[in-house]
Protein backbone atom coordinates (compact mmCIF):
# COMPACT_ATOMS: atom_id res chain seq x y z
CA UNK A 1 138.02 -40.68 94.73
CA UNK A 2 139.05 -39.45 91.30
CA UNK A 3 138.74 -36.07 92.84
CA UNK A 4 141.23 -36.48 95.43
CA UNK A 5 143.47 -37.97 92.67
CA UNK A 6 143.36 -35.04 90.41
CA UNK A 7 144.14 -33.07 93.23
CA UNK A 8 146.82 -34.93 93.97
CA UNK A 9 148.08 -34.73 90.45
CA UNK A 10 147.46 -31.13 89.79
CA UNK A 11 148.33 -29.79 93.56
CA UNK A 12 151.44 -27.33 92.48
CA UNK A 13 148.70 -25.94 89.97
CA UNK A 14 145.91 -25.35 92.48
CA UNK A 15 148.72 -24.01 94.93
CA UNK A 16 149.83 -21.40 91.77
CA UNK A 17 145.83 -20.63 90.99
CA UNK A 18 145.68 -20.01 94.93
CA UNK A 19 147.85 -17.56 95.15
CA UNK A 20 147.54 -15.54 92.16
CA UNK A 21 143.90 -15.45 93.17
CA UNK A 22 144.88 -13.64 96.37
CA UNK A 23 147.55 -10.96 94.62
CA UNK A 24 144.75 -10.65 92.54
CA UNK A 25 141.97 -9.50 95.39
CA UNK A 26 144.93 -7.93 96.93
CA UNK A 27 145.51 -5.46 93.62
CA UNK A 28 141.64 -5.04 92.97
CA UNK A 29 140.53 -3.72 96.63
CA UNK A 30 141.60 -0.50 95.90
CA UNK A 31 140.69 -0.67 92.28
CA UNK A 32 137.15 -0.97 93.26
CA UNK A 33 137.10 0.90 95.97
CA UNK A 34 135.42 4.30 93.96
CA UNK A 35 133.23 2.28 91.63
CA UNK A 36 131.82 -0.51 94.04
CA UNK A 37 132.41 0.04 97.75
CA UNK A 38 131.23 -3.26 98.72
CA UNK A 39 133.39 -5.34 96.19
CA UNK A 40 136.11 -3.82 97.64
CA UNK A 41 135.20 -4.13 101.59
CA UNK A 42 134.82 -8.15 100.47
CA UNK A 43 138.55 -7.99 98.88
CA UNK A 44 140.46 -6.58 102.54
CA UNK A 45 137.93 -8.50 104.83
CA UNK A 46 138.57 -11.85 102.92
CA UNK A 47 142.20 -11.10 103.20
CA UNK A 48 142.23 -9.89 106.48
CA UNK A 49 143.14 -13.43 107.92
CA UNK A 50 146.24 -13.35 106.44
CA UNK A 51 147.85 -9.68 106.57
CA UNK A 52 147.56 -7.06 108.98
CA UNK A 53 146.70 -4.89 106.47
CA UNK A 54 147.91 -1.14 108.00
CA UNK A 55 147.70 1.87 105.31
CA UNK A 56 151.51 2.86 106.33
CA UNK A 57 152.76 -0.80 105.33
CA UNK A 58 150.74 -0.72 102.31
CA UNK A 59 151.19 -0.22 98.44
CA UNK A 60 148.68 2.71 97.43
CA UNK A 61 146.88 2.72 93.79
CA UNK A 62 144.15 5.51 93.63
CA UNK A 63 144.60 6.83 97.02
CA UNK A 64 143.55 3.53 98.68
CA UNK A 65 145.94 0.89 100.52
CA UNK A 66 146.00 -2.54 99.08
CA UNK A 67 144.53 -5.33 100.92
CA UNK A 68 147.53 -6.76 101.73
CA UNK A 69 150.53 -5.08 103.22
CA UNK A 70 153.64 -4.87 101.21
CA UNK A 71 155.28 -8.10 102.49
CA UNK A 72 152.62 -9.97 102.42
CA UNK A 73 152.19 -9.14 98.62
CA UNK A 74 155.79 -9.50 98.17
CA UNK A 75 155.32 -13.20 99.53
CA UNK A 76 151.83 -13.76 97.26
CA UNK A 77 152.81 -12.21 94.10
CA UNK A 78 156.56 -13.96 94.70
CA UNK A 79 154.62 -17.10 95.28
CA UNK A 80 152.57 -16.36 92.08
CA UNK A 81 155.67 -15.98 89.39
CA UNK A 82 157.64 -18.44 91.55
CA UNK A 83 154.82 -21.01 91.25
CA UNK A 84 153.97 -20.64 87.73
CA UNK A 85 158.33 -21.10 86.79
CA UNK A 86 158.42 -24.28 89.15
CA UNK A 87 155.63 -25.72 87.40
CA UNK A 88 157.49 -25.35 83.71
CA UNK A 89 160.82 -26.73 85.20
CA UNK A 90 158.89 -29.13 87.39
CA UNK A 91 161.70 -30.81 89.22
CA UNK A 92 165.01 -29.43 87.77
CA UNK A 93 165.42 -27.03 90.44
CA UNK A 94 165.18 -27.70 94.05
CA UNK A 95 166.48 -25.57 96.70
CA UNK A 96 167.24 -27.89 100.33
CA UNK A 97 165.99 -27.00 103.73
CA UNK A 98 168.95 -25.43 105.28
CA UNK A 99 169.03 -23.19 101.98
CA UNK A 100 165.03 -22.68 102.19
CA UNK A 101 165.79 -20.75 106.02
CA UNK A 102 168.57 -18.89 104.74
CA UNK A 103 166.40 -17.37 102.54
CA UNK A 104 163.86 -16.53 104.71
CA UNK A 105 166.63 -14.84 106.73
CA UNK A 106 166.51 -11.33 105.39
CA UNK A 107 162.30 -11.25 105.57
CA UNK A 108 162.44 -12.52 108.97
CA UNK A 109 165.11 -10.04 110.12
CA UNK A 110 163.47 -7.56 108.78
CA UNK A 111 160.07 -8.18 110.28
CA UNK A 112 162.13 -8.44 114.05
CA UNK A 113 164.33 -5.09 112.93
CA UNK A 114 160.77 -3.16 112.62
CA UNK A 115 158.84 -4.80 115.54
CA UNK A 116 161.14 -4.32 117.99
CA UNK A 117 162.33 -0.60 116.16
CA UNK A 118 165.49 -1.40 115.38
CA UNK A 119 165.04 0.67 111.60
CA UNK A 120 162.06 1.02 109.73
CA UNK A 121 162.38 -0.44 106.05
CA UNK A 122 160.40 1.27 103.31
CA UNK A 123 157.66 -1.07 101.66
CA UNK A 124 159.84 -1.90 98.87
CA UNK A 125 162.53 -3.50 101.01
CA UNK A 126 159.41 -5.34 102.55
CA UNK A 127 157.72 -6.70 99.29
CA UNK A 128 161.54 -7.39 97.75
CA UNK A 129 162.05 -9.30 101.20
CA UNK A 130 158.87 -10.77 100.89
CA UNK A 131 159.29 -12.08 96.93
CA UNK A 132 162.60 -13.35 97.94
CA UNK A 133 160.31 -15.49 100.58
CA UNK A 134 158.12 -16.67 98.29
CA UNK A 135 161.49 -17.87 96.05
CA UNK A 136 162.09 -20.07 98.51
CA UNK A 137 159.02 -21.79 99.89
CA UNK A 138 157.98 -22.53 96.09
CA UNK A 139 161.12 -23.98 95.40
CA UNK A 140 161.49 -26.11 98.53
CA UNK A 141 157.96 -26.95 98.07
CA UNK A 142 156.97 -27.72 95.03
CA UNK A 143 159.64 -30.08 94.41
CA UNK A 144 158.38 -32.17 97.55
CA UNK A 145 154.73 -31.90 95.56
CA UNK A 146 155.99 -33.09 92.25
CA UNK A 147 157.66 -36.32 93.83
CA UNK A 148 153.71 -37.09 94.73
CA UNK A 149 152.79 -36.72 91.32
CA UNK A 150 152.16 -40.03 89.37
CA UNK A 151 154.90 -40.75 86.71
CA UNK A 152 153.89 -39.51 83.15
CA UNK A 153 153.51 -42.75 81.53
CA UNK A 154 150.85 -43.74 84.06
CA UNK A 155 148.95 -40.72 84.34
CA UNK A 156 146.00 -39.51 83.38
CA UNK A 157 144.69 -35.84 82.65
């Protein structure tokens, strides 16, 4: 029980640790890729769940892709910064719902534009559109996280 409740208390934290793990793996695949093969085959296949992954989508550093494509490290690295800020102003900025999917917007247009090949953004666009995504889910999310949080006079590190 006093596991769940420091998870509870600390879940913005984990969240944060979560996904700078992941740009992390994301920026060592191709890192590792000369020196240890296998490392870096365990860094796209344990990201493969979450990102398609294609070489033409992808950042490049040594000649090898990155294990996630550029939106989807847009979205984990924005998550990353993003978490770590709304942690140090904890509840002092909050974005609402409505303001959340506006945000979204340009990522998700985006996405739609390429699929169905309306234009074909370069993988900056895609990670910018992709941090801006991030932005928002942290701050519409966190803030809902923080309100679980115990008050600071009654908690307990």
């Amino acid at each position: 029980m006093k596991a769940l409740r420091w998870i509870g208390r600390h879940g913005a934290e984990l969240l944060t640790a979560l996904w700078i793990l992941t740009t992390a793996i994301a920026i060592a695949a191709p890192l590792l890729a000369e020196a240890s093969p296998a490392m870096s085959a365990g860094c796209y296949i344990s990201l493969a769940p979450l990102c398609h992954q294609h070489a033409d989508r992808s950042f490049h550093l040594e000649g090898h892709k990155m294990a996630l494509c550029a939106r989807c490290l847009g979205i984990f690295a924005g998550m990353s910064v993003f978490g770590v800020i709304a942690i140090i102003v904890r509840r002092r900025f909050v974005i609402g719902f409505r303001a959340m999917l506006l945000l979204l917007a340009p990522m998700v247009a985006d996405a739609f534009g390429n699929i169905f090949g309306l234009w074909n953004t370069g993988n900056t666009l895609r990670a910018a559109t992709g941090a801006l995504a991030g932005f928002a889910v942290v701050f519409w999310i966190y803030p809902i996280i923080f309100e679980f949080e115990p008050s600071n006079e009654n908690s307990t590190n």
